[in-house]
PDB file of N, CA and C in Angstrom:
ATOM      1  N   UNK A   1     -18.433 -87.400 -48.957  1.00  0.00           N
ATOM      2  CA  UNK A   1     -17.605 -88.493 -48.520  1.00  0.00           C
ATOM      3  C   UNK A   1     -17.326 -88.321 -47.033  1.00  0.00           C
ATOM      4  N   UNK A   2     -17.786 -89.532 -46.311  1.00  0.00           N
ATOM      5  CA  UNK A   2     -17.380 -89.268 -44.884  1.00  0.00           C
ATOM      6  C   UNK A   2     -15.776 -90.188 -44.723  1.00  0.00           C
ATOM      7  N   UNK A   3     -14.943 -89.163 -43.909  1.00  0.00           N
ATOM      8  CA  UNK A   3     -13.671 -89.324 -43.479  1.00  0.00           C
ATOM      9  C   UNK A   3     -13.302 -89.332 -42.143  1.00  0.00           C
ATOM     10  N   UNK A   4     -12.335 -90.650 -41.894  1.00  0.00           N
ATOM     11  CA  UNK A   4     -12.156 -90.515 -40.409  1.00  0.00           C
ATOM     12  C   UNK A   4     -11.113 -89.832 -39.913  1.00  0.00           C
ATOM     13  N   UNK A   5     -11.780 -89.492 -38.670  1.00  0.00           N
ATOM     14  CA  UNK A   5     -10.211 -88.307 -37.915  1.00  0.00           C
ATOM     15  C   UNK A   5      -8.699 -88.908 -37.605  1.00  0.00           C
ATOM     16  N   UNK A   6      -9.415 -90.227 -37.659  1.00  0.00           N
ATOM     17  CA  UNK A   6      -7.272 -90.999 -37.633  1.00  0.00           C
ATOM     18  C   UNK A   6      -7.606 -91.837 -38.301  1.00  0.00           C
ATOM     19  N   UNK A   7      -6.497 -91.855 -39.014  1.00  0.00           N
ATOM     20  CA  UNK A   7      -6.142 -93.327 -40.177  1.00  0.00           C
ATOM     21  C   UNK A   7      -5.332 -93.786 -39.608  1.00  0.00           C
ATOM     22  N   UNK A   8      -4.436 -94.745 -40.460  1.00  0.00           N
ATOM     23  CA  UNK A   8      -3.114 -95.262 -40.255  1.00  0.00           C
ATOM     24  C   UNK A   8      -3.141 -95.618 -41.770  1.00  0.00           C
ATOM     25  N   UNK A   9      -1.615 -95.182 -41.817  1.00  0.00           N
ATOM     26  CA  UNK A   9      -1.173 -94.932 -42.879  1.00  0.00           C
ATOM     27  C   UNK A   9       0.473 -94.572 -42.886  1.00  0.00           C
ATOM     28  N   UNK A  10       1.017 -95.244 -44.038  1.00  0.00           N
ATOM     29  CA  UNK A  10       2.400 -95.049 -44.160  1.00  0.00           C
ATOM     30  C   UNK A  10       3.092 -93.301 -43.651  1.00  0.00           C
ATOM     31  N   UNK A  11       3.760 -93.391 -42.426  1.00  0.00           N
ATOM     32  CA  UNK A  11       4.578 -92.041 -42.179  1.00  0.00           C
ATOM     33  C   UNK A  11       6.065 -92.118 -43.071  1.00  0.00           C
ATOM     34  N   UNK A  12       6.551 -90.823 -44.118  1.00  0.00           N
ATOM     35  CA  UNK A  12       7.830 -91.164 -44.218  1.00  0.00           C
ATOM     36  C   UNK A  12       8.977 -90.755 -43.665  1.00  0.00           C
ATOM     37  N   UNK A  13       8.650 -90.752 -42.608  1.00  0.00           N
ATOM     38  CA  UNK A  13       9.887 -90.421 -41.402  1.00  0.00           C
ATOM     39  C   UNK A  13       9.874 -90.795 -40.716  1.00  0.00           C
ATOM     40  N   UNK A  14       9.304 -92.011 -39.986  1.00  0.00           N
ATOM     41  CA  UNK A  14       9.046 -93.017 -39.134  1.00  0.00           C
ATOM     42  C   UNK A  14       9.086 -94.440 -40.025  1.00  0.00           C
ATOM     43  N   UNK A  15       9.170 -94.694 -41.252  1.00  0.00           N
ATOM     44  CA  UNK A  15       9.064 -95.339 -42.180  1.00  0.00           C
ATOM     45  C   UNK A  15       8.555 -96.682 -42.008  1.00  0.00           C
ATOM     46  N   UNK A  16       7.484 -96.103 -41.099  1.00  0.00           N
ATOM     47  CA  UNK A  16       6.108 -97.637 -41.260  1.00  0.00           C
ATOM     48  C   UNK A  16       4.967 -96.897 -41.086  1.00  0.00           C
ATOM     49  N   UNK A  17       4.112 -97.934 -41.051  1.00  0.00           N
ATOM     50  CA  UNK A  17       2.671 -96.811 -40.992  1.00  0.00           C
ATOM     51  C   UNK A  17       2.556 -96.920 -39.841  1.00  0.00           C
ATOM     52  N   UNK A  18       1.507 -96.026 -39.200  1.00  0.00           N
ATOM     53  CA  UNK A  18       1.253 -95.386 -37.949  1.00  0.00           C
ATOM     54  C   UNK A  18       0.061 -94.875 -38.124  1.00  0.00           C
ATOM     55  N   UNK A  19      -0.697 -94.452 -37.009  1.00  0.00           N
ATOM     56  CA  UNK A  19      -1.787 -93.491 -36.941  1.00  0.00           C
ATOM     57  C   UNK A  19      -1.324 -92.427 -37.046  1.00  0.00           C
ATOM     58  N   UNK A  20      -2.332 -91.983 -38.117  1.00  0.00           N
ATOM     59  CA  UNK A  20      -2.229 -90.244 -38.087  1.00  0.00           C
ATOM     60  C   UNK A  20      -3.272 -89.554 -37.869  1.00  0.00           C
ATOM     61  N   UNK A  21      -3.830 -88.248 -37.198  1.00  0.00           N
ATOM     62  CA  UNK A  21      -4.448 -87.620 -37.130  1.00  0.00           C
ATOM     63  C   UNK A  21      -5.042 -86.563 -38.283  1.00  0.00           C
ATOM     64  N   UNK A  22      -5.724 -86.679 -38.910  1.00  0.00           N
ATOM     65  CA  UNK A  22      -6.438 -86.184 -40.407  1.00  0.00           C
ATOM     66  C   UNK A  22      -6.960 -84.871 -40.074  1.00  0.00           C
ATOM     67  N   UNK A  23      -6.580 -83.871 -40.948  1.00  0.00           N
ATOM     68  CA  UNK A  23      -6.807 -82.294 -40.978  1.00  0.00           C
ATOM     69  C   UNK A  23      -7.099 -82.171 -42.140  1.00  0.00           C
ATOM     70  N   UNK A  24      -8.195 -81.302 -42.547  1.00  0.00           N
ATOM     71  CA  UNK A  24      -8.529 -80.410 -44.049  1.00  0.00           C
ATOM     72  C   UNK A  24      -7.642 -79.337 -44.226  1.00  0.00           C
ATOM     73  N   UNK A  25      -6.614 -79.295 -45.187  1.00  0.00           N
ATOM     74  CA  UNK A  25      -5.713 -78.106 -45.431  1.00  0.00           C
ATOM     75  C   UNK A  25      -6.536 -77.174 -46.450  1.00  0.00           C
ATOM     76  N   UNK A  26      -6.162 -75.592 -45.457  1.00  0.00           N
ATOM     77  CA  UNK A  26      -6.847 -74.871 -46.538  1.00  0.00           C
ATOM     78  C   UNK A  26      -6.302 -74.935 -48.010  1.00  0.00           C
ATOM     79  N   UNK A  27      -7.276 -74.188 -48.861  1.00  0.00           N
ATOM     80  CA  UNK A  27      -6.381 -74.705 -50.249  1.00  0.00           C
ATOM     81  C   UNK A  27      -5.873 -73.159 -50.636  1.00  0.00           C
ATOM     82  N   UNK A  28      -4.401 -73.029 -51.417  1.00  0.00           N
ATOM     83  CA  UNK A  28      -4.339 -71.825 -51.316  1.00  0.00           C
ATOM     84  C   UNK A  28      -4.359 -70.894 -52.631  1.00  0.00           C
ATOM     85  N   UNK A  29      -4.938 -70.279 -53.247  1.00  0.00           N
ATOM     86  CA  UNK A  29      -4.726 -69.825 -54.736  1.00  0.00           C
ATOM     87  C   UNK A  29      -3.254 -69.782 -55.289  1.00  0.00           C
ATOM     88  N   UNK A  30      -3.386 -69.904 -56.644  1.00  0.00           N
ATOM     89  CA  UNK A  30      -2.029 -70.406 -57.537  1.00  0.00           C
ATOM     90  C   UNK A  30      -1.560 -68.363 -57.073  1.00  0.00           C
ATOM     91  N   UNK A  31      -2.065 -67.638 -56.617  1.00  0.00           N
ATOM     92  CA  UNK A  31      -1.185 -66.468 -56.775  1.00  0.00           C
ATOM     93  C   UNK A  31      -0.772 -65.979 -55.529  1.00  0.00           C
ATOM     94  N   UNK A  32      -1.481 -66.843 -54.088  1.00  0.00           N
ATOM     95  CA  UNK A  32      -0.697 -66.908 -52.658  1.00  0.00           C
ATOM     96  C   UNK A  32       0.181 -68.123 -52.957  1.00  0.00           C
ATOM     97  N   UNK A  33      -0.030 -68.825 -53.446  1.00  0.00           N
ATOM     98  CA  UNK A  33       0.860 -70.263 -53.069  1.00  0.00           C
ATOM     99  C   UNK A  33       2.467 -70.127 -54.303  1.00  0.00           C
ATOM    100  N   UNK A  34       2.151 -69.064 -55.239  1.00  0.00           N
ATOM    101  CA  UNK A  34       3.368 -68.794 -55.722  1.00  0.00           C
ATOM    102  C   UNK A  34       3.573 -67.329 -55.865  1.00  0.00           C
ATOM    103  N   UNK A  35       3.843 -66.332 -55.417  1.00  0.00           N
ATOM    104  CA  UNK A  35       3.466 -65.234 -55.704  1.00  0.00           C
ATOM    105  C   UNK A  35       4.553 -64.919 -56.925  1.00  0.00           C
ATOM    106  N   UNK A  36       5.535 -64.872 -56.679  1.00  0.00           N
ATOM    107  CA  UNK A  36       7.070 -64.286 -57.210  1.00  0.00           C
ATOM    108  C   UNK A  36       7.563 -65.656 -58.915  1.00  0.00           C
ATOM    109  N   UNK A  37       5.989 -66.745 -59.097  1.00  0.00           N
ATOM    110  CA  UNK A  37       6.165 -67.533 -60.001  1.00  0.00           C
ATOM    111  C   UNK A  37       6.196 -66.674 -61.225  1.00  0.00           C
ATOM    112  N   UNK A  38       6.738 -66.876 -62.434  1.00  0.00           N
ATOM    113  CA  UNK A  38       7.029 -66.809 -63.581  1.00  0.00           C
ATOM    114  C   UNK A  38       5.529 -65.563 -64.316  1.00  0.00           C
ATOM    115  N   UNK A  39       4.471 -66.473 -64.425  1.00  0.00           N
ATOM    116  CA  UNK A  39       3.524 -66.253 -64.883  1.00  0.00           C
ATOM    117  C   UNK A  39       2.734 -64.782 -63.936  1.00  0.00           C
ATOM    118  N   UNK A  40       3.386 -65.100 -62.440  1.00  0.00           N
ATOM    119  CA  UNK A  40       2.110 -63.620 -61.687  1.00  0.00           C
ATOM    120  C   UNK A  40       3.262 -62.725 -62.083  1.00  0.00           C
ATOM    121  N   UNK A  41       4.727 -63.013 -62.475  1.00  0.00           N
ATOM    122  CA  UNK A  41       5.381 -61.259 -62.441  1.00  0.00           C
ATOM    123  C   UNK A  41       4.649 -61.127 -63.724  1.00  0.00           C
ATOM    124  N   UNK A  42       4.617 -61.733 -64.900  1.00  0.00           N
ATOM    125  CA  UNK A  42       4.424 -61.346 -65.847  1.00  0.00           C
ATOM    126  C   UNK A  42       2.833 -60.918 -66.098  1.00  0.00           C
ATOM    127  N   UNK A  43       2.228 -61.280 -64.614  1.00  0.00           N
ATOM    128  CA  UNK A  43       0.590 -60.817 -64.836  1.00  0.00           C
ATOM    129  C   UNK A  43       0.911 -59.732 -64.104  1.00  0.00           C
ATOM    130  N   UNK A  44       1.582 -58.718 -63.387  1.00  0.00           N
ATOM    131  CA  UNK A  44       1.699 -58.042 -62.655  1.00  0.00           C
ATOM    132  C   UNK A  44       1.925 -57.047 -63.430  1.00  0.00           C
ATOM    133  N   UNK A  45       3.160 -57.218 -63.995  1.00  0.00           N
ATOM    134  CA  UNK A  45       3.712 -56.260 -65.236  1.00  0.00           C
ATOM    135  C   UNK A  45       2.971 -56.312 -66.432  1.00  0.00           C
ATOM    136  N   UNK A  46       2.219 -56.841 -67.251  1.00  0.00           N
ATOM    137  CA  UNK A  46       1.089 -56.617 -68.083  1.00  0.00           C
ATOM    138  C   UNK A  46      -0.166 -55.981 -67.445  1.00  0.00           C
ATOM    139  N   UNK A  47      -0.470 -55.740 -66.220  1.00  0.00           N
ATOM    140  CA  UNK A  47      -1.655 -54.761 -65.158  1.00  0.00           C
ATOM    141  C   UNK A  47      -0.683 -53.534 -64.829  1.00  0.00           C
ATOM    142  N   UNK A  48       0.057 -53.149 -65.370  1.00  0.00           N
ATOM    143  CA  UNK A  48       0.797 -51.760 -65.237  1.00  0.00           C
ATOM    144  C   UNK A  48       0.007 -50.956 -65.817  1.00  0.00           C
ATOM    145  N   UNK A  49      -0.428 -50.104 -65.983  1.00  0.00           N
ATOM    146  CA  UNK A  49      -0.460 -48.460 -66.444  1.00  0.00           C
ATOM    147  C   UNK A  49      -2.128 -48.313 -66.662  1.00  0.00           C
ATOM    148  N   UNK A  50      -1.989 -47.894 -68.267  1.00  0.00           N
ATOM    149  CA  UNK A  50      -3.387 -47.591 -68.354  1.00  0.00           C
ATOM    150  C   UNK A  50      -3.808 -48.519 -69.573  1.00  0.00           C
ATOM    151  N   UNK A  51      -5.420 -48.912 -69.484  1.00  0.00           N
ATOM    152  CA  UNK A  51      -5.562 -49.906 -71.137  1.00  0.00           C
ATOM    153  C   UNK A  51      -5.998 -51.359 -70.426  1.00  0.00           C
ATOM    154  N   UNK A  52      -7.057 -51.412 -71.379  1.00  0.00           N
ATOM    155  CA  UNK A  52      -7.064 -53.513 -70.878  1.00  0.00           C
ATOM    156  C   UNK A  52      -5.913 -53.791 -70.361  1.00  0.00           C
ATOM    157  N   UNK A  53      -6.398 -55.237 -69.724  1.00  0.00           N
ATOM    158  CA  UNK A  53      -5.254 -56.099 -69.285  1.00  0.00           C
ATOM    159  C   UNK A  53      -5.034 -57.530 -70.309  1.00  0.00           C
ATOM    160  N   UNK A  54      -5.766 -57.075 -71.355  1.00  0.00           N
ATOM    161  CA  UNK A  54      -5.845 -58.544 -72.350  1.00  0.00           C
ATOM    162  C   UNK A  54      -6.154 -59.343 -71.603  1.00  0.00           C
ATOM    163  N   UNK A  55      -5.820 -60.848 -72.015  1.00  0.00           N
ATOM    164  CA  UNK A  55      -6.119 -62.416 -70.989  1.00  0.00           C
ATOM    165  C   UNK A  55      -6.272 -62.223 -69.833  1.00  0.00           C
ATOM    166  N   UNK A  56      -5.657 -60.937 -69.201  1.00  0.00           N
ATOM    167  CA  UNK A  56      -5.634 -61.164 -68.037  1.00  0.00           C
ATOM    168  C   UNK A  56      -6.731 -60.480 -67.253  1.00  0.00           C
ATOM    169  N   UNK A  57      -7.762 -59.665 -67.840  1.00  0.00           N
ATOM    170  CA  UNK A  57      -8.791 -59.053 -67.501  1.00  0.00           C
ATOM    171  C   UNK A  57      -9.872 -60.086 -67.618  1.00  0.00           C
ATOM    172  N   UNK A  58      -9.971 -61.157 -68.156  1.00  0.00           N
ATOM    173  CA  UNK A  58     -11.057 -62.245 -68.459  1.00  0.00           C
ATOM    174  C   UNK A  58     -11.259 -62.666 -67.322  1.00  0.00           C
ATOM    175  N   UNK A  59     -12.037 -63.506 -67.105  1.00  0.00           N
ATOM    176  CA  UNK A  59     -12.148 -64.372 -66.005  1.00  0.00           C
ATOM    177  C   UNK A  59     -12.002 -65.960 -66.154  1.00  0.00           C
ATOM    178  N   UNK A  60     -11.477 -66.677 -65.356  1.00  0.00           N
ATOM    179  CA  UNK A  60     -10.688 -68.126 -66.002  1.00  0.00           C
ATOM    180  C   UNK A  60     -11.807 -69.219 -66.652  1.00  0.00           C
ATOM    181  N   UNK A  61     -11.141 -69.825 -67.631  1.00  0.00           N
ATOM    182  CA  UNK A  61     -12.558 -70.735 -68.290  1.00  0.00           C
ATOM    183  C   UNK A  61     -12.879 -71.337 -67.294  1.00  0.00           C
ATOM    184  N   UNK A  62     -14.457 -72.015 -67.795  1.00  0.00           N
ATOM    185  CA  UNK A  62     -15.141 -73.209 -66.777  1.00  0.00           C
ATOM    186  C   UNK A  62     -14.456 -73.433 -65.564  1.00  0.00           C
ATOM    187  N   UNK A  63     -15.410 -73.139 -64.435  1.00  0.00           N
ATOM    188  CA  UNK A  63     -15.245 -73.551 -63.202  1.00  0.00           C
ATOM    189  C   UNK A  63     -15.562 -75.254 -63.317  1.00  0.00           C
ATOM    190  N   UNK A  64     -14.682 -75.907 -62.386  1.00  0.00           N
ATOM    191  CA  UNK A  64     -15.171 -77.520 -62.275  1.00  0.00           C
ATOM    192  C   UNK A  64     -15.746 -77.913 -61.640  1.00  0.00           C
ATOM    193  N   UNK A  65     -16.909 -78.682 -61.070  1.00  0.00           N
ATOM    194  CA  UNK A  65     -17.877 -78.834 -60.845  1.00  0.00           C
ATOM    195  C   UNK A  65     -17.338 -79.412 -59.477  1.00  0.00           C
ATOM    196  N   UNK A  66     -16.217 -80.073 -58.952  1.00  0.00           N
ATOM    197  CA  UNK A  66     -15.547 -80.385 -57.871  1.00  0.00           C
ATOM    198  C   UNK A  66     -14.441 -79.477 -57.666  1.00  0.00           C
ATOM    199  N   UNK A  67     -13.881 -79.469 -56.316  1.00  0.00           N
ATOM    200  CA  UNK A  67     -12.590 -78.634 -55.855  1.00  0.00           C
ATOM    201  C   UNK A  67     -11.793 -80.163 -55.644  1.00  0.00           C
ATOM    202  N   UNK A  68     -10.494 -79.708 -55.853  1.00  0.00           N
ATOM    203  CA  UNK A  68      -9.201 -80.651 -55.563  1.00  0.00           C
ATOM    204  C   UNK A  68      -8.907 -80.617 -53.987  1.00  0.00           C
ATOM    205  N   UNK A  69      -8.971 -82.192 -52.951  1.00  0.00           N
ATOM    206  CA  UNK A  69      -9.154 -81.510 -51.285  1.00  0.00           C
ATOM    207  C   UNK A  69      -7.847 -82.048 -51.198  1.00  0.00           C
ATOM    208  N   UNK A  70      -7.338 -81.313 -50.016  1.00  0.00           N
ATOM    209  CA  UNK A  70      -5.865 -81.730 -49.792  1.00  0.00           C
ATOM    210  C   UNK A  70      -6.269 -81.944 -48.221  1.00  0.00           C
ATOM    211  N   UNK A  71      -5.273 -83.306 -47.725  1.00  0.00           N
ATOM    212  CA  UNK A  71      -5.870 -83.445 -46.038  1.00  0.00           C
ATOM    213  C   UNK A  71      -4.512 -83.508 -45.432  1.00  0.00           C
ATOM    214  N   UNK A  72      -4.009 -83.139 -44.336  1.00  0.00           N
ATOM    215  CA  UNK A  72      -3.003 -83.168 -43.448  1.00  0.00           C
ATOM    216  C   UNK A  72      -3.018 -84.379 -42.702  1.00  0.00           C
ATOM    217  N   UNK A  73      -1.804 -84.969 -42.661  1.00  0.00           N
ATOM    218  CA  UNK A  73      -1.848 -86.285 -41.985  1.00  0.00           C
ATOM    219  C   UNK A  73      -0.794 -85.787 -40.956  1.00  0.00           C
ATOM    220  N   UNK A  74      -1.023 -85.705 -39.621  1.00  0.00           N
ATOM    221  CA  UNK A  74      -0.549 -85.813 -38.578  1.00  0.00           C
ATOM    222  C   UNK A  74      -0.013 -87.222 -37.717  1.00  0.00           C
ATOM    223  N   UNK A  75       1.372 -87.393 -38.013  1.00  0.00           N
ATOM    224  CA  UNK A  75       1.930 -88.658 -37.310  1.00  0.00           C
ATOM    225  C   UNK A  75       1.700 -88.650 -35.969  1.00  0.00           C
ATOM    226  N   UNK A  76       1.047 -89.672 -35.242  1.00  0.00           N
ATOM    227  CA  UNK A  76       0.927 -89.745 -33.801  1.00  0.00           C
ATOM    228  C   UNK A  76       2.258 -90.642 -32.853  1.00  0.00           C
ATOM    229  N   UNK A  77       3.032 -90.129 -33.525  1.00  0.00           N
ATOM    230  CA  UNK A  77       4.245 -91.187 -32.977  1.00  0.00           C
ATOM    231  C   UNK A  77       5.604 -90.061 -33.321  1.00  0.00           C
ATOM    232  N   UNK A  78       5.801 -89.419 -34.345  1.00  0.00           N
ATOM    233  CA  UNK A  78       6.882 -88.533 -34.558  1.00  0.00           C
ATOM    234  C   UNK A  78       6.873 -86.977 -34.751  1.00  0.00           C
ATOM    235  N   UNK A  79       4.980 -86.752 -34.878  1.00  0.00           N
ATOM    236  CA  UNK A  79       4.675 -85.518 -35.000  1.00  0.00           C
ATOM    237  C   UNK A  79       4.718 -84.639 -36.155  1.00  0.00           C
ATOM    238  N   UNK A  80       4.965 -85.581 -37.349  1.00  0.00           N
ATOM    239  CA  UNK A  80       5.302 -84.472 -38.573  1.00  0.00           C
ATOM    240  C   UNK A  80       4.015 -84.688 -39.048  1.00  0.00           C
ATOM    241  N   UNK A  81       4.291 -83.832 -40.046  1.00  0.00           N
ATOM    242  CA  UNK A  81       2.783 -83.339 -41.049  1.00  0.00           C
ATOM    243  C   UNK A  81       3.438 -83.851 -42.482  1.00  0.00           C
ATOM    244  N   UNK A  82       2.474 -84.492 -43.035  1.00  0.00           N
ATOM    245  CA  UNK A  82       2.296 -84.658 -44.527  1.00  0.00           C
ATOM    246  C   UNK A  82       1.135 -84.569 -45.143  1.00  0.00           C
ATOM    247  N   UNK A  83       1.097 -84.169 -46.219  1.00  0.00           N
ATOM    248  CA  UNK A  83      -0.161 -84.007 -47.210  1.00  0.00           C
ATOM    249  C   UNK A  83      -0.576 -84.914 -47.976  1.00  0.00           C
ATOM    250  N   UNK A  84      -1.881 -85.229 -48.219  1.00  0.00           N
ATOM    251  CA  UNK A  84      -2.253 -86.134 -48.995  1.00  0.00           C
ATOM    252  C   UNK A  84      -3.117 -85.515 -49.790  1.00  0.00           C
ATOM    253  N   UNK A  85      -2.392 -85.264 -51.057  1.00  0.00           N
ATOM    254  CA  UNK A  85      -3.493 -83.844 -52.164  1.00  0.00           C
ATOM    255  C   UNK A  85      -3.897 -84.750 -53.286  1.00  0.00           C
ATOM    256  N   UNK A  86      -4.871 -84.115 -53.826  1.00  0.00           N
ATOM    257  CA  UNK A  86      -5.464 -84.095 -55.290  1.00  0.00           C
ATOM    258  C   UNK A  86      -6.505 -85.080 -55.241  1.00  0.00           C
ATOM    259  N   UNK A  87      -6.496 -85.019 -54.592  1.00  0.00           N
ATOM    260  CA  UNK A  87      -8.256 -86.182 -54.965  1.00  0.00           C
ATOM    261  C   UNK A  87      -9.873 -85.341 -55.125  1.00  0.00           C
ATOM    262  N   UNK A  88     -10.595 -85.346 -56.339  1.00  0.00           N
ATOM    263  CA  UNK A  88     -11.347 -84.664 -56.197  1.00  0.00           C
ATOM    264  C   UNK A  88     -12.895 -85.035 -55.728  1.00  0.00           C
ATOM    265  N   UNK A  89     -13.609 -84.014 -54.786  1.00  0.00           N
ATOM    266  CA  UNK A  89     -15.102 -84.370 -54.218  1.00  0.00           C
ATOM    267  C   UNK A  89     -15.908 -83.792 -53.567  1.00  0.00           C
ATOM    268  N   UNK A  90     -17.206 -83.417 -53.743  1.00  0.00           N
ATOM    269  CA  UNK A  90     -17.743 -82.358 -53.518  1.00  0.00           C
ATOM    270  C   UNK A  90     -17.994 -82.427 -51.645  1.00  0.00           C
ATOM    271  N   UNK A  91     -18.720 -83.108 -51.529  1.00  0.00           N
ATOM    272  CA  UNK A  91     -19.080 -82.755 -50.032  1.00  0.00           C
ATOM    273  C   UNK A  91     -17.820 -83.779 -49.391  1.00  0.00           C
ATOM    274  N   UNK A  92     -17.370 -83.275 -48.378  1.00  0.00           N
ATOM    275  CA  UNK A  92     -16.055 -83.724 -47.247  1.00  0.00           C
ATOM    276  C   UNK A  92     -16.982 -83.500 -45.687  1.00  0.00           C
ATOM    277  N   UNK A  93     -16.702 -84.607 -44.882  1.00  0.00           N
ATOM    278  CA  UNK A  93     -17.436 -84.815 -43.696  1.00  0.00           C
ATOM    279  C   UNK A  93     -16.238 -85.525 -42.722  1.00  0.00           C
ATOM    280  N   UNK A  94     -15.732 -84.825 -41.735  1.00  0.00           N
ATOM    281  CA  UNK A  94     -14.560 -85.411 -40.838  1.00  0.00           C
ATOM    282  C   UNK A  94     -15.896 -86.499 -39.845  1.00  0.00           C
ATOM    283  N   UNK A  95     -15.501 -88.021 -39.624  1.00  0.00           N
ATOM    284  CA  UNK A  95     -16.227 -88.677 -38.668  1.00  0.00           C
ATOM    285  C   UNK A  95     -15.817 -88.845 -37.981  1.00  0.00           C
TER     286      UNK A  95
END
């Protein structure tokens, strides 16, 4: 999918649309982007000692055949950053 480097598009802190300047945000794993969440203490503390790690020694089912892209929208008028996530697609091309 080819994408352009400025849109315009609704800012919500300027609360009209505006040009924004379009960035690819890196994407960050569920165990940087939450470290201290529910599920990694409890994967942390089940990888204690000695012995399998059960579930947690597996490796995660089926990979998906697309990644989820998240793009940074840069307001050219107030300067903030917002995200525009979850859309999924294999090849990404800034024009």
């Amino acid at each position: 999918m080819k994408f352009p480097k400025k849109i315009r598009t609704y800012c919500p802190k300027c609360k009209k649309h505006t040009v924004h300047a379009v960035k690819q945000a890196k994407k960050r794993t569920r165990g940087t982007a939450h470290p201290m969440g529910k599920a990694n203490r409890q994967k942390e503390r089940k990888k204690r000692g000695y012995g399998g790690h059960g579930k947690y020694s597996k490796p995660a089912a089926g990979k998906k055949p697309t990644q989820k892209l998240d793009l940074r929208l840069k307001c050219e008028e107030c300067s903030k950053m917002h995200t525009k996530t979850g859309f999924r697609i294999k090849k990404f091309e800034m024009v």
